[in-house]
Protein backbone atom coordinates (compact mmCIF):
# COMPACT_ATOMS: atom_id res chain seq x y z
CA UNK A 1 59.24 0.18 -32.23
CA UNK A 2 56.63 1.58 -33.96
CA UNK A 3 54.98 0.71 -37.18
CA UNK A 4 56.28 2.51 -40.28
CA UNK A 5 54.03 4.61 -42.28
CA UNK A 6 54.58 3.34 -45.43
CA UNK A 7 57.10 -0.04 -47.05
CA UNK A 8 60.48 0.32 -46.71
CA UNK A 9 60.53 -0.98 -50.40
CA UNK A 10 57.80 -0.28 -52.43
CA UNK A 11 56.39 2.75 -50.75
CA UNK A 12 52.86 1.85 -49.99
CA UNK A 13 51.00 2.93 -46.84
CA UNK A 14 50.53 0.15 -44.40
CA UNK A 15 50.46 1.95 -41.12
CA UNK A 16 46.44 2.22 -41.01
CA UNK A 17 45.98 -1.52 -41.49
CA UNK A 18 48.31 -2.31 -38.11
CA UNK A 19 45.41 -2.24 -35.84
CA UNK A 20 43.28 -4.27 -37.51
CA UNK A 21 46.30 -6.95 -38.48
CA UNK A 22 46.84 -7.33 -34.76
CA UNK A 23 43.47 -7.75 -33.56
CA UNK A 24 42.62 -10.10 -35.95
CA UNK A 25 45.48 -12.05 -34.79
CA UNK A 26 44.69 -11.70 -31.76
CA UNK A 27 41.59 -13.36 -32.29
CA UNK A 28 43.23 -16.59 -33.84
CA UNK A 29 42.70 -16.29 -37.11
CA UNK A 30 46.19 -17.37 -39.99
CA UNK A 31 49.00 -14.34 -40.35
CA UNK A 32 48.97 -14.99 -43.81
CA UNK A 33 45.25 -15.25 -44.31
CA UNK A 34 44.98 -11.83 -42.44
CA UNK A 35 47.61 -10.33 -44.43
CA UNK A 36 45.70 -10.88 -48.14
CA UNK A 37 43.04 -10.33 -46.31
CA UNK A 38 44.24 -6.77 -45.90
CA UNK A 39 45.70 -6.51 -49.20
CA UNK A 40 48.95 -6.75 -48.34
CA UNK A 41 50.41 -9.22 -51.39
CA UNK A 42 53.77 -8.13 -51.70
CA UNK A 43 56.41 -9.97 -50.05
CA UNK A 44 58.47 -6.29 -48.84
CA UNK A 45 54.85 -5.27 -47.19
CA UNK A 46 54.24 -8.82 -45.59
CA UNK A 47 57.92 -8.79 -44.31
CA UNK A 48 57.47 -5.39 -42.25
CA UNK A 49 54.38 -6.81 -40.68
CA UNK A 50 55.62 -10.53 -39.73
CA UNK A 51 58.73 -8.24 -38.63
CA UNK A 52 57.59 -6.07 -36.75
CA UNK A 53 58.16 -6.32 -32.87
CA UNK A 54 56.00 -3.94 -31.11
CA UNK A 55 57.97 -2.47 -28.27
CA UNK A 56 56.26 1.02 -27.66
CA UNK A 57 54.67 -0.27 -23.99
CA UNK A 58 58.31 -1.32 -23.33
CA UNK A 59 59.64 1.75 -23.86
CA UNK A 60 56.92 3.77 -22.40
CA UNK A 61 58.10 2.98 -19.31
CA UNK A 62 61.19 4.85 -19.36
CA UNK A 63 60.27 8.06 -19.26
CA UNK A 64 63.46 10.97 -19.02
CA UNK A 65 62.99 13.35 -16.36
């Protein structure tokens, strides 16, 4: 649902670079180009990222009353 703040794994923060990771795919450019890019050269951090299915605007829209 929502990023996680830091690697299951390893421990490293990788929440802040999210944003960027998605708008730069948005904008065409190679997952895996974006990823060392970002500094993200571990295979745990790289597997929460190509993972990652973000479902927050899905669930947004079920709000409890």
């Amino acid at each position: 649902m929502i990023i996680p703040i830091r690697c299951f794994s390893c421990n490293k923060p990788i929440a802040h670079l999210w944003e960027k990771y998605k708008e730069r795919i948005a904008n065409g450019e190679e997952p895996a180009k974006v990823l060392t890019d970002l500094g993200l050269t571990r295979y745990c951090c790289r597997s929460v990222f190509l993972g990652h299915v973000d479902l927050l605007q899905e669930i947004a829209k079920f709000k409890k009353f």
